[in-house]
N, C-alpha and C. Protein backbone atom coordinates (compact mmCIF):
# COMPACT_ATOMS: atom_id res chain seq x y z
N UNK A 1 13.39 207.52 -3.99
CA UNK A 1 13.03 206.41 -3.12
C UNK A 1 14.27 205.62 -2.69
N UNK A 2 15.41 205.37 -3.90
CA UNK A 2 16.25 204.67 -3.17
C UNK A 2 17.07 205.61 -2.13
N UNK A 3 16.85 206.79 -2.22
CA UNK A 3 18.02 207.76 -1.35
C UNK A 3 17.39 207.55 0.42
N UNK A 4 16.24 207.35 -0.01
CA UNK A 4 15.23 207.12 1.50
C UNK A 4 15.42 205.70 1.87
N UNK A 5 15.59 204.97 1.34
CA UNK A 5 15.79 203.45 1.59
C UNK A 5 17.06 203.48 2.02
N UNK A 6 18.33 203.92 1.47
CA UNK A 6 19.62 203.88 1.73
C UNK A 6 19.81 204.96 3.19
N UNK A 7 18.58 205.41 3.49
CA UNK A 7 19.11 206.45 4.95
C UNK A 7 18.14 205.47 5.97
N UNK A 8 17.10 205.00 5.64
CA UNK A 8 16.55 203.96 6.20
C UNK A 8 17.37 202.51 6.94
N UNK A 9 18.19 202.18 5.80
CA UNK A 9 19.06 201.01 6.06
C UNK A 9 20.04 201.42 7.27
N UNK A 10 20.30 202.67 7.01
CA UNK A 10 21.62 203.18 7.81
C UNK A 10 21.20 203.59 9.32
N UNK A 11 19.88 203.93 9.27
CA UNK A 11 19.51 203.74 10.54
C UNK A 11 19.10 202.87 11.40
N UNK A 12 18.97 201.94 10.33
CA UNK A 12 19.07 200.60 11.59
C UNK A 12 20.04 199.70 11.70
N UNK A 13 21.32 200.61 11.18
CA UNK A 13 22.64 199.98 11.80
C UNK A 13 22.69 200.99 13.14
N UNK A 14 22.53 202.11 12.87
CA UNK A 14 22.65 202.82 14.22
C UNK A 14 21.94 202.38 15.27
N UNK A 15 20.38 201.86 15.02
CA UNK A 15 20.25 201.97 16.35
C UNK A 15 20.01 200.22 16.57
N UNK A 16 20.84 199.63 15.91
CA UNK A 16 21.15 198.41 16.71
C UNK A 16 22.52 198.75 17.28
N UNK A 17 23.73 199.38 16.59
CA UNK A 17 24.41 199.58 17.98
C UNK A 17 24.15 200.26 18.84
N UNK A 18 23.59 201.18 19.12
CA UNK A 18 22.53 202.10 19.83
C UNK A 18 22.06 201.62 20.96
N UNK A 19 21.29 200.17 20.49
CA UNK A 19 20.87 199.15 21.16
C UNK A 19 21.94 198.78 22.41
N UNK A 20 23.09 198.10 21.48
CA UNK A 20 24.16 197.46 22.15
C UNK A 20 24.66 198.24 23.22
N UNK A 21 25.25 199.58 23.09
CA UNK A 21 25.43 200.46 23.45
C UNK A 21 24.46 201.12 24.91
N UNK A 22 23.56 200.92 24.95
CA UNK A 22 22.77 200.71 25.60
C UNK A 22 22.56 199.77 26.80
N UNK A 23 22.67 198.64 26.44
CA UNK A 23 23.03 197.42 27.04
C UNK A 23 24.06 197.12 27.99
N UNK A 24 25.38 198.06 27.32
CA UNK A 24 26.62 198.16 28.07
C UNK A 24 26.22 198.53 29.11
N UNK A 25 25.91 199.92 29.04
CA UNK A 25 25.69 200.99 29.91
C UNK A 25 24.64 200.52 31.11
N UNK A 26 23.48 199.80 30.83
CA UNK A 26 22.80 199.23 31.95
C UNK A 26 23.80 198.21 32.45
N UNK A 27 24.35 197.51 31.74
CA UNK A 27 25.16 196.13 32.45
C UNK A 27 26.07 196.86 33.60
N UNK A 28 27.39 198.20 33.08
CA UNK A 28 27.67 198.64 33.58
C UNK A 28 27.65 199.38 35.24
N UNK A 29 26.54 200.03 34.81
CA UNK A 29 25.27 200.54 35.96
C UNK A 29 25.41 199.76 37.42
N UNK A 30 24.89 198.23 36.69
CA UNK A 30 24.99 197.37 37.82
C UNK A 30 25.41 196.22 37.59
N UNK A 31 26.66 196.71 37.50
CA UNK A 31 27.98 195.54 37.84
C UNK A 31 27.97 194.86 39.08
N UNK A 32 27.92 195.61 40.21
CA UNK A 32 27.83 194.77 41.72
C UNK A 32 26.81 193.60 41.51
N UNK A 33 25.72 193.55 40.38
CA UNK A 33 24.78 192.53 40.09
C UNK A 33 24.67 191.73 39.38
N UNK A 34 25.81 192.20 38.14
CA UNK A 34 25.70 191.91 36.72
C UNK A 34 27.36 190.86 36.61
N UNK A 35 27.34 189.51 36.27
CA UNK A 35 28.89 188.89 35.87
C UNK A 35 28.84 189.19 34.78
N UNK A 36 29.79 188.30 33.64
CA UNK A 36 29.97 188.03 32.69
C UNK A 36 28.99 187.50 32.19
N UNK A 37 28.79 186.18 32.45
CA UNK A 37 27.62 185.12 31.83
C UNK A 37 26.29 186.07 32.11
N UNK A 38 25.96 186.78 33.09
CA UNK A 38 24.77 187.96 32.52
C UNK A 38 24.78 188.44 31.39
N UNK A 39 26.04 189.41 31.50
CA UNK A 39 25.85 190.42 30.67
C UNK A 39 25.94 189.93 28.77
N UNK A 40 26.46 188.64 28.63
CA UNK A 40 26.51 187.90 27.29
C UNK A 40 24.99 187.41 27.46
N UNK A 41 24.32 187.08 27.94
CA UNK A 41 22.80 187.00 28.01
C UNK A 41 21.97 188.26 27.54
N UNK A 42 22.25 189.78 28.26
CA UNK A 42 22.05 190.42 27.97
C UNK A 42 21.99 190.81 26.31
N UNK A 43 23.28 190.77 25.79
CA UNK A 43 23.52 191.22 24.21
C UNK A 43 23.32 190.21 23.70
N UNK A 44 23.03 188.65 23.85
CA UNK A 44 22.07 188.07 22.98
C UNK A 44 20.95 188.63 22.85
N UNK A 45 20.12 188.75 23.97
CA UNK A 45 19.09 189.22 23.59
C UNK A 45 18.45 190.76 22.69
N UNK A 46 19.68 191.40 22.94
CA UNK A 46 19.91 192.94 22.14
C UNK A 46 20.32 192.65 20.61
N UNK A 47 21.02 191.35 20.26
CA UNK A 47 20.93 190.99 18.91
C UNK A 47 19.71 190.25 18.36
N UNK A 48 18.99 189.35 19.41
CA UNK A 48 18.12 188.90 19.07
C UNK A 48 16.79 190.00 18.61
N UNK A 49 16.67 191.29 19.51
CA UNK A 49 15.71 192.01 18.97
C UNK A 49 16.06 192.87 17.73
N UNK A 50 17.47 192.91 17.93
CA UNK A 50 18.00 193.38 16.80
C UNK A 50 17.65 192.83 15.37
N UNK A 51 17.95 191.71 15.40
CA UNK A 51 17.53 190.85 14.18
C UNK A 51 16.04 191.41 13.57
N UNK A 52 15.15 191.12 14.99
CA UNK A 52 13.62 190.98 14.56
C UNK A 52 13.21 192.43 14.08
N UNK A 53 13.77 193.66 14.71
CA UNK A 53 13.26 194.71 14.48
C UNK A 53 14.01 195.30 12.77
N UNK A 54 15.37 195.11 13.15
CA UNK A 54 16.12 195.63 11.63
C UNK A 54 16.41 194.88 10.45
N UNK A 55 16.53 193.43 10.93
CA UNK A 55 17.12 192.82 9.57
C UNK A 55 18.44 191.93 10.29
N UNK A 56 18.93 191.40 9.67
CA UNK A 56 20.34 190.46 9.44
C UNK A 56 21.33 190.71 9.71
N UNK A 57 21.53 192.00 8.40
CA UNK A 57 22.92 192.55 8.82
C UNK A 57 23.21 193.41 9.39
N UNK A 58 21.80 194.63 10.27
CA UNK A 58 22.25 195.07 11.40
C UNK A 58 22.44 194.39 12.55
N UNK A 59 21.83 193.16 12.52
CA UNK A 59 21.77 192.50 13.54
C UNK A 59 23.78 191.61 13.85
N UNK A 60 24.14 191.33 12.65
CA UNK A 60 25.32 190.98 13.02
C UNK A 60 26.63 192.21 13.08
N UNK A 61 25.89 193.74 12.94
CA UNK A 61 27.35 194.42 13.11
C UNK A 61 26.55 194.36 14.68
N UNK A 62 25.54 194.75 15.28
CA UNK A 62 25.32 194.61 16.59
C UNK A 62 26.40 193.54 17.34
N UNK A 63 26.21 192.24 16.89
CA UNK A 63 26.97 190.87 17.56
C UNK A 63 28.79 191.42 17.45
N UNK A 64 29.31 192.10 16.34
CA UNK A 64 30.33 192.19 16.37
C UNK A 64 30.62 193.42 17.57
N UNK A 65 30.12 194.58 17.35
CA UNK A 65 29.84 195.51 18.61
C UNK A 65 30.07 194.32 20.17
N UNK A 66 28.25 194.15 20.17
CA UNK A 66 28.40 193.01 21.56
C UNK A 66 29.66 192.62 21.86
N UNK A 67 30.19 191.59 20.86
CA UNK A 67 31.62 190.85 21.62
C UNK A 67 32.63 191.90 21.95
N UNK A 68 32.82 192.82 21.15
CA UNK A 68 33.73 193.85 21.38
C UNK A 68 33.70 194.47 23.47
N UNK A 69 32.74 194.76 23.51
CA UNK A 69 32.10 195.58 24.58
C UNK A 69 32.05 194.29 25.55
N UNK A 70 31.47 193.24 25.54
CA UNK A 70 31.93 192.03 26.35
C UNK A 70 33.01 191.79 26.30
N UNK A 71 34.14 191.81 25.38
CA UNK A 71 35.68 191.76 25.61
C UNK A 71 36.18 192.54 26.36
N UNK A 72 35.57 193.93 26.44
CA UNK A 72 36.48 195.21 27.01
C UNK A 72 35.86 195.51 28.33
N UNK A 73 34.42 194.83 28.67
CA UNK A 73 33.81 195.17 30.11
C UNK A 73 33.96 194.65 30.95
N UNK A 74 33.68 193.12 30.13
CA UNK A 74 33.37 191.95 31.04
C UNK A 74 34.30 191.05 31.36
N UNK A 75 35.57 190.97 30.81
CA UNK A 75 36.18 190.06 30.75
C UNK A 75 37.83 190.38 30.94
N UNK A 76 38.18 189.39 32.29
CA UNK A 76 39.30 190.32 32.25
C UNK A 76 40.60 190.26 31.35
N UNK A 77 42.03 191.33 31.66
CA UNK A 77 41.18 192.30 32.05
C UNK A 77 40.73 193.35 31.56
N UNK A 78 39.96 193.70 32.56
CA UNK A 78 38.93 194.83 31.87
C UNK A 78 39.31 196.28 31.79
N UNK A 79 39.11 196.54 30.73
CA UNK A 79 39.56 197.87 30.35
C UNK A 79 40.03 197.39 29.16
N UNK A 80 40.81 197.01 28.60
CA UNK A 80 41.36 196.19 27.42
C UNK A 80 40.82 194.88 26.51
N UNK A 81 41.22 195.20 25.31
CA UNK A 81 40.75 194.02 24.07
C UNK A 81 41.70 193.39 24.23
N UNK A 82 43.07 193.05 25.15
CA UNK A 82 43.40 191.73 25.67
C UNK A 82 42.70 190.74 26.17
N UNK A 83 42.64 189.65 26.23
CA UNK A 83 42.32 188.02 26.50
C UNK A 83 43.45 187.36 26.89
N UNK A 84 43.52 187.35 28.16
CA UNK A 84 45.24 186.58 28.99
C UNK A 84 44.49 185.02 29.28
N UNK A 85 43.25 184.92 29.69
CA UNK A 85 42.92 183.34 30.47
C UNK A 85 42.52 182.86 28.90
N UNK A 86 42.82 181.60 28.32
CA UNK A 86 42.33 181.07 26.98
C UNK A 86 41.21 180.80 27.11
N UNK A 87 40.57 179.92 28.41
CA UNK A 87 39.13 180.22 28.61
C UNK A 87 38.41 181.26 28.18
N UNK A 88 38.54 182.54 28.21
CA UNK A 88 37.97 184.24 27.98
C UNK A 88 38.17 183.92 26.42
N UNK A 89 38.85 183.28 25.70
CA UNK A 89 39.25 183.27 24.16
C UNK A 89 37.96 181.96 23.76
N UNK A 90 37.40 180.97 24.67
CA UNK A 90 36.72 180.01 24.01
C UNK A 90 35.38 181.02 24.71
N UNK A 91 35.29 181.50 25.70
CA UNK A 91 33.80 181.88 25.80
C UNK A 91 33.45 183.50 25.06
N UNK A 92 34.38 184.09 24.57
CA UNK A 92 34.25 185.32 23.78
C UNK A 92 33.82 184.56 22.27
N UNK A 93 34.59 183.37 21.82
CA UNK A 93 34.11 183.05 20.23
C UNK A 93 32.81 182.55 20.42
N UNK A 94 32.61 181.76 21.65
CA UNK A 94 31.24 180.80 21.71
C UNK A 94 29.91 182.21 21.87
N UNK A 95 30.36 183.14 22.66
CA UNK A 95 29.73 184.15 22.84
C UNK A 95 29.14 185.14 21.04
N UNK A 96 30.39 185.17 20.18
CA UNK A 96 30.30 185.51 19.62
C UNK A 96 29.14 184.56 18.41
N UNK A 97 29.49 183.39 17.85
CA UNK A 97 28.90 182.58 17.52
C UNK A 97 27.34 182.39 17.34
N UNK A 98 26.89 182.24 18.72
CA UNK A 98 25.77 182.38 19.42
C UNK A 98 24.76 183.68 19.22
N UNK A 99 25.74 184.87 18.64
CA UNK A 99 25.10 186.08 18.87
C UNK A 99 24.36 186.00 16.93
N UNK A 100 25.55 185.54 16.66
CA UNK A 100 25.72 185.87 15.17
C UNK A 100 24.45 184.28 14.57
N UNK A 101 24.27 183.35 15.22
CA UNK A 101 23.44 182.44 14.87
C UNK A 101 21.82 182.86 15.20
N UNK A 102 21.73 183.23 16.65
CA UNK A 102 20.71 184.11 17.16
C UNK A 102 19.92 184.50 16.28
N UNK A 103 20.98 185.84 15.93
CA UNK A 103 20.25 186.93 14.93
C UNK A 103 20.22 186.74 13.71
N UNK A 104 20.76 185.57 12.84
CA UNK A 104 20.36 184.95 11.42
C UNK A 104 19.47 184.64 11.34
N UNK A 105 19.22 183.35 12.34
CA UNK A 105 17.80 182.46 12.34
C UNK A 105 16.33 183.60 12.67
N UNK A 106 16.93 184.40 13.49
CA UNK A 106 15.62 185.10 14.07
C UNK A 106 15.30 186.13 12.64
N UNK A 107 16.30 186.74 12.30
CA UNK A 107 15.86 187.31 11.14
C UNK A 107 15.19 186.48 9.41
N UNK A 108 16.17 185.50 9.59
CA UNK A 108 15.61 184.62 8.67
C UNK A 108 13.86 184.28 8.98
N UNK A 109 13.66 183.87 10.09
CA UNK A 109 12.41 183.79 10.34
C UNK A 109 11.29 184.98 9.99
N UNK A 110 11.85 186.24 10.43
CA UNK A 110 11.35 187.51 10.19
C UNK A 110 10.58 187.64 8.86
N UNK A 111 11.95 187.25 7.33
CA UNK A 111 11.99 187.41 6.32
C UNK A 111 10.94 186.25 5.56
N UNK A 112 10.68 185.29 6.31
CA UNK A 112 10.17 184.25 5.56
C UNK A 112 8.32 184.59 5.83
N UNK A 113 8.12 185.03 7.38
CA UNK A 113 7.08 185.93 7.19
C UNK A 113 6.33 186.67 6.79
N UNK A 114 7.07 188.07 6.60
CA UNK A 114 6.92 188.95 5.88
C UNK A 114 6.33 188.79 4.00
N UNK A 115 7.52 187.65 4.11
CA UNK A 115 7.29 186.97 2.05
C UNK A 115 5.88 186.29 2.34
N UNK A 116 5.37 185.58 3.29
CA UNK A 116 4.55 184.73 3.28
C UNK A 116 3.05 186.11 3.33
N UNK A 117 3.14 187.00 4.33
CA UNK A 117 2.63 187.94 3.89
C UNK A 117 1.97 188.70 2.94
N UNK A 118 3.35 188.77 2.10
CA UNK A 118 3.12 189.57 0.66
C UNK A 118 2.45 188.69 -0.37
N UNK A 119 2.81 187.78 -0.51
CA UNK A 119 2.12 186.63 -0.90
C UNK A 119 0.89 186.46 -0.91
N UNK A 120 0.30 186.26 0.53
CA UNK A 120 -1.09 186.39 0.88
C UNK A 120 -2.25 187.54 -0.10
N UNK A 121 -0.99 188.50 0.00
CA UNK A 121 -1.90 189.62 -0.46
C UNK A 121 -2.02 189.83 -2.11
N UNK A 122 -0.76 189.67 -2.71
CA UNK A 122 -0.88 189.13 -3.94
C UNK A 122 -2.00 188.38 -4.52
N UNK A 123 -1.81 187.39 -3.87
CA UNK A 123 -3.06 186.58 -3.74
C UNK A 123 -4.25 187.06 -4.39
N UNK A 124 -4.54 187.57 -2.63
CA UNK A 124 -5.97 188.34 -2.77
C UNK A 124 -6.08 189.00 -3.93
N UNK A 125 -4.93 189.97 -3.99
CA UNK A 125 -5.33 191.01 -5.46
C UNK A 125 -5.60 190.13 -6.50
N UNK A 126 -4.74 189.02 -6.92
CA UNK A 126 -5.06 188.16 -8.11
C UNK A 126 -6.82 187.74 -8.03
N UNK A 127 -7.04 187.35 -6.88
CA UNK A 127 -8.28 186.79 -6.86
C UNK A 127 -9.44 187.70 -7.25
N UNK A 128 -9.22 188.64 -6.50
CA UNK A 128 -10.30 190.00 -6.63
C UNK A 128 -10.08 190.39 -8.16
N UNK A 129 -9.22 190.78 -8.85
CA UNK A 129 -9.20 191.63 -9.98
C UNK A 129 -9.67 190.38 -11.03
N UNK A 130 -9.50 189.11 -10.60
CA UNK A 130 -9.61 188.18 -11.66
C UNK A 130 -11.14 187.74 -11.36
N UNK A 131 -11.65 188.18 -10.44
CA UNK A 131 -12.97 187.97 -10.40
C UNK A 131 -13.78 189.17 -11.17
N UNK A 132 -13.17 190.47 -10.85
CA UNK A 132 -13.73 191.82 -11.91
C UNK A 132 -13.28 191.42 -13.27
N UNK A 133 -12.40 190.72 -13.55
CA UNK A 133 -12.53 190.49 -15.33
C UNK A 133 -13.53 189.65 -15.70
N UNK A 134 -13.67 188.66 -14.62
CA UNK A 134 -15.09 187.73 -15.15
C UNK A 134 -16.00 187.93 -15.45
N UNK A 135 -16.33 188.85 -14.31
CA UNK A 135 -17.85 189.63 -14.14
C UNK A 135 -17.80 191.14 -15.81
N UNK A 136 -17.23 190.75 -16.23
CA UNK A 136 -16.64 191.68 -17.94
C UNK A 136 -16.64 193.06 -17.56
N UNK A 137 -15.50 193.27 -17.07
CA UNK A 137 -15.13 194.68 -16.45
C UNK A 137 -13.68 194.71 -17.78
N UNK A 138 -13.88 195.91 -18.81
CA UNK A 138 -12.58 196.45 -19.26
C UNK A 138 -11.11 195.96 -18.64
N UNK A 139 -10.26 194.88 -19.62
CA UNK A 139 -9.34 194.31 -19.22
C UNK A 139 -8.41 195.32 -18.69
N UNK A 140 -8.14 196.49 -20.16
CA UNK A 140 -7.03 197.59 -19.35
C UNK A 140 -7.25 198.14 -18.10
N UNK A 141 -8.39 198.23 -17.55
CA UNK A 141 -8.58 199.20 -16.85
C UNK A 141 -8.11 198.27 -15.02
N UNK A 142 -8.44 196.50 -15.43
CA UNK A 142 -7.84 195.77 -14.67
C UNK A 142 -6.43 195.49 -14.34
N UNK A 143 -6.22 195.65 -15.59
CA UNK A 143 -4.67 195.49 -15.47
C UNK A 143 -3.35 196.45 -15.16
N UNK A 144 -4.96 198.02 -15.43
CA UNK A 144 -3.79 199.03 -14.74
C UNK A 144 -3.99 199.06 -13.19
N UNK A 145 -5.31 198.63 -12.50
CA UNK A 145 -5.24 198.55 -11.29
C UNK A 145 -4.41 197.39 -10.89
N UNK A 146 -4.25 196.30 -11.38
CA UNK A 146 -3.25 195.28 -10.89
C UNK A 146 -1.92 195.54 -10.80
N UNK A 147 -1.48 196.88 -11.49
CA UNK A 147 0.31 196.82 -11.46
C UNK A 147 0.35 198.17 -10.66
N UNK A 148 -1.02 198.72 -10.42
CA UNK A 148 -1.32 199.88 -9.28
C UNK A 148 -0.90 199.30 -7.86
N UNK A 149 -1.76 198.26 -7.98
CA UNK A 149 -1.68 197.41 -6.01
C UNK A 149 -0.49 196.43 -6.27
N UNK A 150 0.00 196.15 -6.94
CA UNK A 150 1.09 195.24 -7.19
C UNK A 150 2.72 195.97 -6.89
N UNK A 151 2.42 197.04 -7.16
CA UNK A 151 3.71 198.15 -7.02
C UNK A 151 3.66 198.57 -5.20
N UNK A 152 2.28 198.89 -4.78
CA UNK A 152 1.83 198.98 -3.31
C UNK A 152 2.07 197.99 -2.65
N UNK A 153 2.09 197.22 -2.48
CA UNK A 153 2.02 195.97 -2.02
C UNK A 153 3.55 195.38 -1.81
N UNK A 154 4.68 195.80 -3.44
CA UNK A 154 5.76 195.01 -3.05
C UNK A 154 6.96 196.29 -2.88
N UNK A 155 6.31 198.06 -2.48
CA UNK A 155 6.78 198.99 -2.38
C UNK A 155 7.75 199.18 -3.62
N UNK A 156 7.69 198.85 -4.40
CA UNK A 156 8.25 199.81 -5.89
C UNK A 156 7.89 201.23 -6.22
N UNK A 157 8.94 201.67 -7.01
CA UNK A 157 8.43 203.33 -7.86
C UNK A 157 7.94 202.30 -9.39
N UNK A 158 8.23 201.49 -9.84
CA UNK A 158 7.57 201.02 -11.12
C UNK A 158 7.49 199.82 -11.45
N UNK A 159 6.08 199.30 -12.19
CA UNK A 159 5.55 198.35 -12.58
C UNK A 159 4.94 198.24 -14.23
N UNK A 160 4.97 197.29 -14.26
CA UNK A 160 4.40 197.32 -15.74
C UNK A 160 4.17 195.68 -16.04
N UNK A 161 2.83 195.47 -17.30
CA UNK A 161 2.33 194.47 -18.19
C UNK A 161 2.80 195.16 -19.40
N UNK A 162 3.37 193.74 -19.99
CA UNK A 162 3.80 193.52 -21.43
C UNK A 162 2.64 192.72 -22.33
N UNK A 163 2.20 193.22 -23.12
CA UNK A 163 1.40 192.90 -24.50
C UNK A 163 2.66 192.23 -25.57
N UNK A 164 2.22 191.09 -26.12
CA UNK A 164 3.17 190.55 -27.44
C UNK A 164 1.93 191.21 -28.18
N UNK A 165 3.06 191.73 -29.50
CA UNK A 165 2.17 192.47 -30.44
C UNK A 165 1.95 190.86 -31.62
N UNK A 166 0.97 191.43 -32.21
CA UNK A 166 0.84 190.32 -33.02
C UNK A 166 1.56 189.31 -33.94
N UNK A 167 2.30 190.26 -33.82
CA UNK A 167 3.57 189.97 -34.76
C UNK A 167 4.79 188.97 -34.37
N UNK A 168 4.70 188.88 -33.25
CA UNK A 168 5.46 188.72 -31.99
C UNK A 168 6.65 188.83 -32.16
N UNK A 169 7.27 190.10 -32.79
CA UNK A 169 8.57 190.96 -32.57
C UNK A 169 8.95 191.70 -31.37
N UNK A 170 7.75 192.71 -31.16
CA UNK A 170 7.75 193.45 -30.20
C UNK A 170 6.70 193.36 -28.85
N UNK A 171 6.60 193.96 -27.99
CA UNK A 171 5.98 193.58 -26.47
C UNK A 171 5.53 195.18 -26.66
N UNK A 172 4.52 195.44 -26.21
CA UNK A 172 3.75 196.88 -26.25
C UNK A 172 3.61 196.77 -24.61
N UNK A 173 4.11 198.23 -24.04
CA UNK A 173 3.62 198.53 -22.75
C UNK A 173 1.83 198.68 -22.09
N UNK A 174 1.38 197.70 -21.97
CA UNK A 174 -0.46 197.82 -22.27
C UNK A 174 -0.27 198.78 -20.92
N UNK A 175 0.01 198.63 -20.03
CA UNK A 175 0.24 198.79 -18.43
C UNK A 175 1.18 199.18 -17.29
N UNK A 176 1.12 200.56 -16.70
CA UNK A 176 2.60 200.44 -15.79
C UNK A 176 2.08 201.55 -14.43
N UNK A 177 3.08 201.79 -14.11
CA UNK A 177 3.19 202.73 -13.23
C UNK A 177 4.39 203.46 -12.70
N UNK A 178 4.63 204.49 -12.84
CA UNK A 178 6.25 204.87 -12.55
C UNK A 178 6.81 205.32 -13.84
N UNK A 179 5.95 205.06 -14.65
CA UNK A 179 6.68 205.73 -15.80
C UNK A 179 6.52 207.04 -16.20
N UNK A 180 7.31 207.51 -17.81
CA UNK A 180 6.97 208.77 -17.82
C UNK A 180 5.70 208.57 -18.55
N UNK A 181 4.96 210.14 -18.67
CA UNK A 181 3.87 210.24 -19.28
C UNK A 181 3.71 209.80 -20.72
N UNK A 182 2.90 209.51 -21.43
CA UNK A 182 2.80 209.20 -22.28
C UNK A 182 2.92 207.71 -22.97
N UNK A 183 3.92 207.14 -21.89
CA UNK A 183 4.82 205.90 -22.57
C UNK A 183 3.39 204.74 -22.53
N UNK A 184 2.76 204.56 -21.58
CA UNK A 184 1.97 203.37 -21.33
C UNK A 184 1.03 203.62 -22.56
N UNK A 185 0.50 202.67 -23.29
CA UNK A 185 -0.13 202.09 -24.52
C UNK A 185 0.84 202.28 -25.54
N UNK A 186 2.21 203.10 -25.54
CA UNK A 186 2.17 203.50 -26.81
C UNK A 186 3.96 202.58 -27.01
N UNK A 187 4.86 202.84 -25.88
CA UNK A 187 6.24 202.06 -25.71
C UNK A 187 5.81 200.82 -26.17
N UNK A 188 7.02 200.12 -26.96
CA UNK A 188 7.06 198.84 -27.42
C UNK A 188 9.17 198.64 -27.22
N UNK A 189 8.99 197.38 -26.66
CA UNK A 189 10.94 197.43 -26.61
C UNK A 189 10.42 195.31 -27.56
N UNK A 190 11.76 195.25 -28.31
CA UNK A 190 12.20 194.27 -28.90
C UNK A 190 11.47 192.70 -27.94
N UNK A 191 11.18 191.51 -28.75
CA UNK A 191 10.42 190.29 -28.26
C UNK A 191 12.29 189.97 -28.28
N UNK A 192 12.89 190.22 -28.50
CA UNK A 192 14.61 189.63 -28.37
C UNK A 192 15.50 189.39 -27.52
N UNK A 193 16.30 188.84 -27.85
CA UNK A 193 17.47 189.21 -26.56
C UNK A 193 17.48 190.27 -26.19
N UNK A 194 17.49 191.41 -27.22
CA UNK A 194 18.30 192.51 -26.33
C UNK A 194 17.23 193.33 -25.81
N UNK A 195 16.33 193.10 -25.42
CA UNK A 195 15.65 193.56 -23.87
C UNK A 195 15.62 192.18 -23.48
N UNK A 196 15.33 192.71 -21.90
CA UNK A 196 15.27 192.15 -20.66
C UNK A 196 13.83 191.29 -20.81
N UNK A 197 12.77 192.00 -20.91
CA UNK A 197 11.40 191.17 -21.16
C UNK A 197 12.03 190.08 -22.37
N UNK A 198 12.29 190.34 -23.47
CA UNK A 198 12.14 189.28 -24.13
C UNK A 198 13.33 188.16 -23.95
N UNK A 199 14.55 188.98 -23.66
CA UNK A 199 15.49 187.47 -22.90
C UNK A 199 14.50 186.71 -21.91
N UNK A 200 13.75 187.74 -20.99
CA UNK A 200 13.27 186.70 -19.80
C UNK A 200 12.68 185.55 -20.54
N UNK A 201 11.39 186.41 -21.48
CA UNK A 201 10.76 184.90 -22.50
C UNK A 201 11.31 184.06 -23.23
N UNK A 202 12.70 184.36 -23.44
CA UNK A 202 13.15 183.38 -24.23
C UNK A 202 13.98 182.37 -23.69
N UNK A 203 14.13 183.01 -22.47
CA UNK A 203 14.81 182.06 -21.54
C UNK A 203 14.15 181.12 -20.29
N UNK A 204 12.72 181.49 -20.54
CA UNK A 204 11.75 180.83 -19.59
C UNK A 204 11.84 179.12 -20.39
């Protein structure tokens, strides 16, 4: 899963410059129509969808692309990543700026969605499964469907509920998913520091 996530990520650096790239090429097209102050309109808006469709940080190698390609198209002169008028040096950073604020906020917005989303649904699952324990439905059998839709929901390969054993030394795996066979009811790791579950509790 992470090898698919990591070719995932990488494609939406491509096709936000892709995007950009794109953008040139129409601006290009029709230059007899297209100035400067267009075509920086243009690649805002190619970072701005950028943001919304990929994320953040494709969205700002896009903006770094953009200014590049507005340095070398649009601005004279053209053909070159020279900047001779200092003006071309305050409207390439303001240009740049703009691209790179754009596509934070818009993605930030994206991200706060999405959480608000997952949330929602969390939710629900809490509500629903905590209504089947009421109604005296077998706790395990709730709690393995809860780290079932809980893993779905926040796209993980593994989940799991910790049991304190009576003793409260050790944490028994009551619940998981993603693991190997056998381990769920029977794994127990340390109530201690040295696992992770029991630092978390001891540090809550």
């Amino acid at each position: 899963m992470r090898a698919r996530i990591r070719w995932a990520q990488a494609a939406n650096y491509v096709l936000a410059i892709v995007a950009v790239a794109g953008a040139t090429a129409l601006s290009i097209a029709l230059r007899a129509h297209v100035n400067a102050t267009t075509a920086a309109l243009v690649y805002l808006l190619v970072v701005l969808l950028a943001a919304i469709a990929w994320g953040s940080l494709p969205a700002l190698a896009a903006s770094v692309v953009a200014m590049l390609c507005f340095n070398f198209f649009f601005l004279p002169p053209i053909g070159t990543l020279t900047i001779e008028d200092p003006q071309n040096w305050i409207a390439m950073g303001a240009f740049f700026i703009a691209a790179v604020a754009v596509g934070q906020l818009s993605a930030r917005a994206k991200r706060r969605t999405a959480d608000a989303r997952t949330l929602a649904r969390l939710q629900a699952i809490q509500a629903e499964l905590g209504e089947r324990a009421l109604r005296g439905e077998r706790y395990r059998e709730v709690i393995q469907e809860a780290v079932v839709r809980i893993a779905h929901v926040l796209d993980v390969d593994c989940c799991k509920v910790l049991e304190m054993m009576p003793d409260g030394k050790a944490l028994l795996l009551r619940a998981g998913i993603g693991w190997e066979s056998g381990l769920v009811g029977h794994a127990k790791v340390g109530s201690g520091t040295d696992s992770q579950a029991g630092y978390t509790l001891q540090s809550d």
